[in-house]
Protein backbone atom coordinates (compact mmCIF):
# COMPACT_ATOMS: atom_id res chain seq x y z
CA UNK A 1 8.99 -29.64 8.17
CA UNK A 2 9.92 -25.96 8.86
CA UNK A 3 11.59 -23.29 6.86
CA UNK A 4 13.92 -21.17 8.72
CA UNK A 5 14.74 -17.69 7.47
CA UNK A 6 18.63 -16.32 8.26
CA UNK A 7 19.38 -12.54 8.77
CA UNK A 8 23.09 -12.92 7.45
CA UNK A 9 24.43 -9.91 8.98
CA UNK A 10 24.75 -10.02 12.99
CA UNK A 11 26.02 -6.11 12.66
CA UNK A 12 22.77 -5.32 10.62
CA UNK A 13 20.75 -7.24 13.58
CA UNK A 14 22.00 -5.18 15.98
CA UNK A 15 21.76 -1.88 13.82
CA UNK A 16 18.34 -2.36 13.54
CA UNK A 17 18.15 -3.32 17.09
CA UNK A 18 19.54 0.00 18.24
CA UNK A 19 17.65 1.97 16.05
CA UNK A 20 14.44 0.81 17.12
CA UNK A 21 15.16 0.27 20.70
CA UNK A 22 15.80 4.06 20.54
CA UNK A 23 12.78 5.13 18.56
CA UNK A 24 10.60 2.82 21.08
CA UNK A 25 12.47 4.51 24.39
CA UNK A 26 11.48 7.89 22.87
CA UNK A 27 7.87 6.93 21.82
CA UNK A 28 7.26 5.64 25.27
CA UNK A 29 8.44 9.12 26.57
CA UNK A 30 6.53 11.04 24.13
CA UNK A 31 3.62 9.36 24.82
CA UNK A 32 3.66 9.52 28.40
CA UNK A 33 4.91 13.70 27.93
CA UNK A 34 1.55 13.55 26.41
CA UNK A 35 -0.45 11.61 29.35
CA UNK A 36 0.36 13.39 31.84
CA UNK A 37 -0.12 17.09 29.39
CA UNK A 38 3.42 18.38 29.64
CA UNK A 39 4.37 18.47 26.24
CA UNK A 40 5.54 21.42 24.87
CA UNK A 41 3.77 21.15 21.61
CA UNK A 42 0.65 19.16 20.13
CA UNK A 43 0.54 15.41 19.65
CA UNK A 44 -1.27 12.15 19.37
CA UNK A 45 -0.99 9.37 21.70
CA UNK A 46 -2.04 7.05 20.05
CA UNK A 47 0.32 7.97 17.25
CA UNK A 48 2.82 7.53 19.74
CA UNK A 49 1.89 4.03 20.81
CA UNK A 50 1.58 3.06 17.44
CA UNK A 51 5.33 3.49 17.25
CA UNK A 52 6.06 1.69 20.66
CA UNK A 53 4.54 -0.95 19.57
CA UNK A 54 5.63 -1.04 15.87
CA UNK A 55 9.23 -0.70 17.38
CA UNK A 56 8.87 -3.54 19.90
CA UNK A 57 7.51 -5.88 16.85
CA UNK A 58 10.41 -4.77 14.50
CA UNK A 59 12.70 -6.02 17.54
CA UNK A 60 11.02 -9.35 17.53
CA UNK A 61 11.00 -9.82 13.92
CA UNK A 62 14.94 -9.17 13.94
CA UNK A 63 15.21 -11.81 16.33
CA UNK A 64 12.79 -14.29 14.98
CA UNK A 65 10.82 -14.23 18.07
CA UNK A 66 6.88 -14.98 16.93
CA UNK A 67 4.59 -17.48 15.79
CA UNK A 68 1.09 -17.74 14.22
CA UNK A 69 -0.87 -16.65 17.23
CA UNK A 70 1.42 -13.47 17.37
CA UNK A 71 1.70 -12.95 13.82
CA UNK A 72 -2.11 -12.89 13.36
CA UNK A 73 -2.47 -10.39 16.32
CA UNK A 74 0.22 -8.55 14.93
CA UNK A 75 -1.72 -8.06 11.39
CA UNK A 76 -4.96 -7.59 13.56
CA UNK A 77 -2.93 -4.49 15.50
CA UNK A 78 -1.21 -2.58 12.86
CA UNK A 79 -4.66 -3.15 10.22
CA UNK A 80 -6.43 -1.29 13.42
CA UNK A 81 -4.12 1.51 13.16
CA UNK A 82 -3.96 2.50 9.80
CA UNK A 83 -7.74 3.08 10.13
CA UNK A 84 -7.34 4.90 12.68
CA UNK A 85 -4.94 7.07 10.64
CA UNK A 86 -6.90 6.87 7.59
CA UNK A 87 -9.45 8.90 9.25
CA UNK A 88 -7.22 11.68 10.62
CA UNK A 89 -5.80 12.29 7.39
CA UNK A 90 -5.91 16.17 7.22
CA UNK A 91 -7.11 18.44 5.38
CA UNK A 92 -4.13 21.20 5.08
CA UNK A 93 -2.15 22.37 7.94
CA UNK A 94 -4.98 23.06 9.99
CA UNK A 95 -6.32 19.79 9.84
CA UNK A 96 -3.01 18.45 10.81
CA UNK A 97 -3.43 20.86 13.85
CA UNK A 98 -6.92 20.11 14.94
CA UNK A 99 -6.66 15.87 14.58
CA UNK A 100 -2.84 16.23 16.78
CA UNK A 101 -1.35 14.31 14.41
CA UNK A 102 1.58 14.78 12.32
CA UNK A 103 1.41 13.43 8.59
CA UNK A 104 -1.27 10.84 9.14
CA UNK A 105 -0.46 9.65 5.71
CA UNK A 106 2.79 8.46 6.48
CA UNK A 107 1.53 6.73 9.99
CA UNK A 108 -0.91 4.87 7.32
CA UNK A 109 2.28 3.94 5.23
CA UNK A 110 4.13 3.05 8.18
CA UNK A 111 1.41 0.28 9.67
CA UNK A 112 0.52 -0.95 6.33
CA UNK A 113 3.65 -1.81 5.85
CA UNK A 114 4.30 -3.63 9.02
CA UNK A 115 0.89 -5.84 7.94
CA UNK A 116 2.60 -6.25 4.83
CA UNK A 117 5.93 -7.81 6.29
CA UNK A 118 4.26 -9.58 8.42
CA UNK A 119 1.53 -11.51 6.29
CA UNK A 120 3.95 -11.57 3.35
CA UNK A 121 7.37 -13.52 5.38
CA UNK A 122 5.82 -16.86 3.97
CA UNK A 123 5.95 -15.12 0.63
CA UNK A 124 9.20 -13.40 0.82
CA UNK A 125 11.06 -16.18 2.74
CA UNK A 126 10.28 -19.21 0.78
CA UNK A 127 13.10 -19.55 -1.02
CA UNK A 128 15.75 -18.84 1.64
CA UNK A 129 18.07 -21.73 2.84
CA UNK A 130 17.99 -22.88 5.93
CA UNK A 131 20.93 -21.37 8.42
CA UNK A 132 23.62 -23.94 9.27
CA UNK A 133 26.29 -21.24 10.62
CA UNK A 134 24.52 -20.51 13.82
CA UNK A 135 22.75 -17.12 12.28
CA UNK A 136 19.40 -15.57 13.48
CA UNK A 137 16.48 -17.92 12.10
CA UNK A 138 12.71 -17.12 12.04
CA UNK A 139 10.52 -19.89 11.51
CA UNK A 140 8.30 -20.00 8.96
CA UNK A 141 5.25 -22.75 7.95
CA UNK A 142 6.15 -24.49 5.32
CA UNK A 143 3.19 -25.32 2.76
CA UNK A 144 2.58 -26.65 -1.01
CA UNK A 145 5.26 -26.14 -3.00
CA UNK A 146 6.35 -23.38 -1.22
CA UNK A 147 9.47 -24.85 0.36
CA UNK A 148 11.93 -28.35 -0.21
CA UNK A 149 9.54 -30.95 0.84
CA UNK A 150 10.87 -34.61 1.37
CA UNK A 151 11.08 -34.97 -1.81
CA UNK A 152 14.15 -33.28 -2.19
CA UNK A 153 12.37 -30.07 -4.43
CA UNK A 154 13.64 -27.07 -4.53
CA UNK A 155 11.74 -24.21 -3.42
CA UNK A 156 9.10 -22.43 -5.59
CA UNK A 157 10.76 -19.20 -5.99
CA UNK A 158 9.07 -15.81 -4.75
CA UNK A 159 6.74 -14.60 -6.95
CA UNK A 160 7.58 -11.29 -9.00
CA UNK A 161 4.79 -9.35 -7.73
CA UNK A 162 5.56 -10.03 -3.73
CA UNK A 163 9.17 -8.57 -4.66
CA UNK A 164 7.84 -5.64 -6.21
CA UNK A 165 5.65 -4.67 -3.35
CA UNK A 166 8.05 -5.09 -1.36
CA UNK A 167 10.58 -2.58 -3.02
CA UNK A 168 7.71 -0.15 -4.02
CA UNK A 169 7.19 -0.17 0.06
CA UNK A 170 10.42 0.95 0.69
CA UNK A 171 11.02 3.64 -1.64
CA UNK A 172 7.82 5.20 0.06
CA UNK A 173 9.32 4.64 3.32
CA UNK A 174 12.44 6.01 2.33
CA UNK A 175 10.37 9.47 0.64
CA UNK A 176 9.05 9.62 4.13
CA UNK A 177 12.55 9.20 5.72
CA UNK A 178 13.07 12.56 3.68
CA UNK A 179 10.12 14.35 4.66
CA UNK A 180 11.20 13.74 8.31
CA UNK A 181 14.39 14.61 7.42
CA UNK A 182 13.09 18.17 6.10
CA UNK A 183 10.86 18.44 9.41
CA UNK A 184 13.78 17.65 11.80
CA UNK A 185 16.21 20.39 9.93
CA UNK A 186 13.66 22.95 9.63
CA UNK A 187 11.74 25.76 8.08
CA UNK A 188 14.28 27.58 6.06
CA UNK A 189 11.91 30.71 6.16
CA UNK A 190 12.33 30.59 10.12
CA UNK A 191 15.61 29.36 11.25
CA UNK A 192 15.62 27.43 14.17
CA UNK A 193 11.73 26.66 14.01
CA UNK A 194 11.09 22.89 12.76
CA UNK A 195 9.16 22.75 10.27
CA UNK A 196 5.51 22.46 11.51
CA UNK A 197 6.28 23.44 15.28
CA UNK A 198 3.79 25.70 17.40
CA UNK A 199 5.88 27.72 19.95
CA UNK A 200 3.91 27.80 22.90
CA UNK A 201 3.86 31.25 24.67
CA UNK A 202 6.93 31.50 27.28
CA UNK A 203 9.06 29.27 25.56
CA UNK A 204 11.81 32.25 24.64
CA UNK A 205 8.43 34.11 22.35
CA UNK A 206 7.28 37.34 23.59
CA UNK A 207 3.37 37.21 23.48
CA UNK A 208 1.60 40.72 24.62
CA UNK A 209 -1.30 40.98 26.05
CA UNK A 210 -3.75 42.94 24.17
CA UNK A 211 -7.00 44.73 25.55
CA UNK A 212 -9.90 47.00 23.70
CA UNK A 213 -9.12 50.48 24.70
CA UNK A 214 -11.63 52.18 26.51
CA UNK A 215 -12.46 54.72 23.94
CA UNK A 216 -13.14 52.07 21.21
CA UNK A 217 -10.34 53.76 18.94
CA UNK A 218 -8.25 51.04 19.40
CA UNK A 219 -6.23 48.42 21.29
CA UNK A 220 -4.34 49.17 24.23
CA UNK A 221 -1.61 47.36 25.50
CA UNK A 222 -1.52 45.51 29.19
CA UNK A 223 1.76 46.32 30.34
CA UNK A 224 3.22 45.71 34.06
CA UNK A 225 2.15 43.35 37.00
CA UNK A 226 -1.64 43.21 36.31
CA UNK A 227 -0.27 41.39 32.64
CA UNK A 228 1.71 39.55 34.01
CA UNK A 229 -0.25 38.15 36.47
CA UNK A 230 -3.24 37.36 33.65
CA UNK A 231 -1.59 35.26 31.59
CA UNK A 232 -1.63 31.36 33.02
CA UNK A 233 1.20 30.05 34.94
CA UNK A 234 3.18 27.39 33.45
CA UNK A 235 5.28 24.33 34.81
CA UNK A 236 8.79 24.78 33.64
CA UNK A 237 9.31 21.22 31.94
CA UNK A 238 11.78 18.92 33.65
CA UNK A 239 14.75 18.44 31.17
CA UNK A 240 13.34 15.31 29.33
CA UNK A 241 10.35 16.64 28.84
CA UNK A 242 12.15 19.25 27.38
CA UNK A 243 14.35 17.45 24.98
CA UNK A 244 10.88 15.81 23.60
CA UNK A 245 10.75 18.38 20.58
CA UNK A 246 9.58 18.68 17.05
CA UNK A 247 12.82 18.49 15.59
CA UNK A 248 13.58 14.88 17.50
CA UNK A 249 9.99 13.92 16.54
CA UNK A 250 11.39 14.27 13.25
CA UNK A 251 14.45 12.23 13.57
CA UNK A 252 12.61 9.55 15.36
CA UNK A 253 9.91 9.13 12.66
CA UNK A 254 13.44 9.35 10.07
CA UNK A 255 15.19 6.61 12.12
CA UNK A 256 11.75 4.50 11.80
CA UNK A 257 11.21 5.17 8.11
CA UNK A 258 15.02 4.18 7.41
CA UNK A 259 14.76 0.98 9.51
CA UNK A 260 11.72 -0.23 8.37
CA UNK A 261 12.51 0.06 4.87
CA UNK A 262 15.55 -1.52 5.58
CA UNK A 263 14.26 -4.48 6.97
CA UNK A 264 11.70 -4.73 4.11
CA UNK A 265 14.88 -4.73 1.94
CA UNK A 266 16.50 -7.36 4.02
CA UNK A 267 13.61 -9.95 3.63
CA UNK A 268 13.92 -9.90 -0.15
């Protein structure tokens, strides 16, 4: 026999659909902005496919598309990637600037806990009723005691300590929605400047060049066509380059952080 597990809410399954659909759209955009090196500020790619993916697997889990072969990959993936982030966790803001990658920590939250939702569904779902009302249904193994077997049982409730992972998961996710929330409004100190941003020079930031004088007493100041012409030409961006920012970084990592820890609430 099989277990089925019901979201109840069709608006909530398509909330969540939205929001990740989005988040995965501007990954994918992000990530090839940073491919092809037109970005206008630093970045990881593989932090970037990190959130494709995690985006395309939060779609499937909405929809209770899956199984054990995906499920295991799944675990295999996202266990992968919070290595990988484990070792660019920074040292200070200049560690955050050399490794290209924005609050590693949180990354590490983010993919342990997709491995966590994942490997824990069994866990979390066993004591869900099986949908009769046409709703979304994810199939789930059924083992042990762990569901009503033939015997007419009832299920083995969850056990306490599943259920407070769970939650303590998505009060971190939701500390991180606020941190991305604070990057995507900005650096009081410097309106206008997300938090964490590196203007590039041309982008609306005068930059002059600076020589040694000839006398040694000093620095002189290039001024006229010779300056000009030293500093590198740059591609103006095309407009979605453009709109690839640190501020919507900040609001797409927010929109993830909100719907993951959204979902982990809606498995409980």
């Amino acid at each position: 026999m099989r277990e089925t597990w019901v979201i109840s809410s069709v608006p909530l399954s398509v909330l969540l659909t939205v929001i990740f659909a989005a988040t995965g759209a501007y990954s994918l955009l992000r990530w090839a902005s940073l491919r092809a090196d037109v970005a206008g500020h630093h970045g990881d790619r593989v932090a970037e496919l990190s959130h494709l993916v995690m985006s395309v697997a939060m779609i499937a889990m909405v929809w209770a598309y899956g199984g054990p072969i995906g499920n295991a990959a799944q675990i295999v993936l996202f266990t992968v990637l919070a290595g990988y982030f484990l070792t660019r966790l920074p040292v200070g803001r200049r560690g955050a600037r050399l490794t290209g990658c924005p609050a590693p920590g949180f990354h590490l939250l983010m993919c342990a806990s997709m491995v966590w939702m994942v490997a824990a569904m069994p866990l979390l779902m066993r004591g869900m009723p099986a949908d009769s009302t046409g709703g979304h249904v994810h199939d789930l193994p059924v083992g042990g005691g762990g569901s009503a077997g033939q015997d007419g049982q009832p299920p083995a409730p969850t056990p306490t300590w599943a259920v407070v992972v769970t939650v303590a998961l998505s009060v971190a996710l939701l500390v991180a929605a606020g941190y991305w929330l604070r990057r995507a409004v900005g650096d009081p100190a410097r309106p206008g400047v997300p938090v964490g941003a590196e203007v590039p020079v041309g982008a609306g930031v005068a930059a002059p060049a600076e020589r040694p004088a000839p006398n040694g007493s000093g620095v002189a100041r290039a001024t006229g066509p010779s300056a000009r012409s030293a500093r590198p030409a740059r591609r103006t961006p095309g407009r979605v380059v453009a709109a690839l920012t640190p501020r919507r970084d900040g609001l797409c990592h927010l929109a993830m952080s909100v719907g993951m820890a959204g979902m982990c609430l809606a498995m409980l």
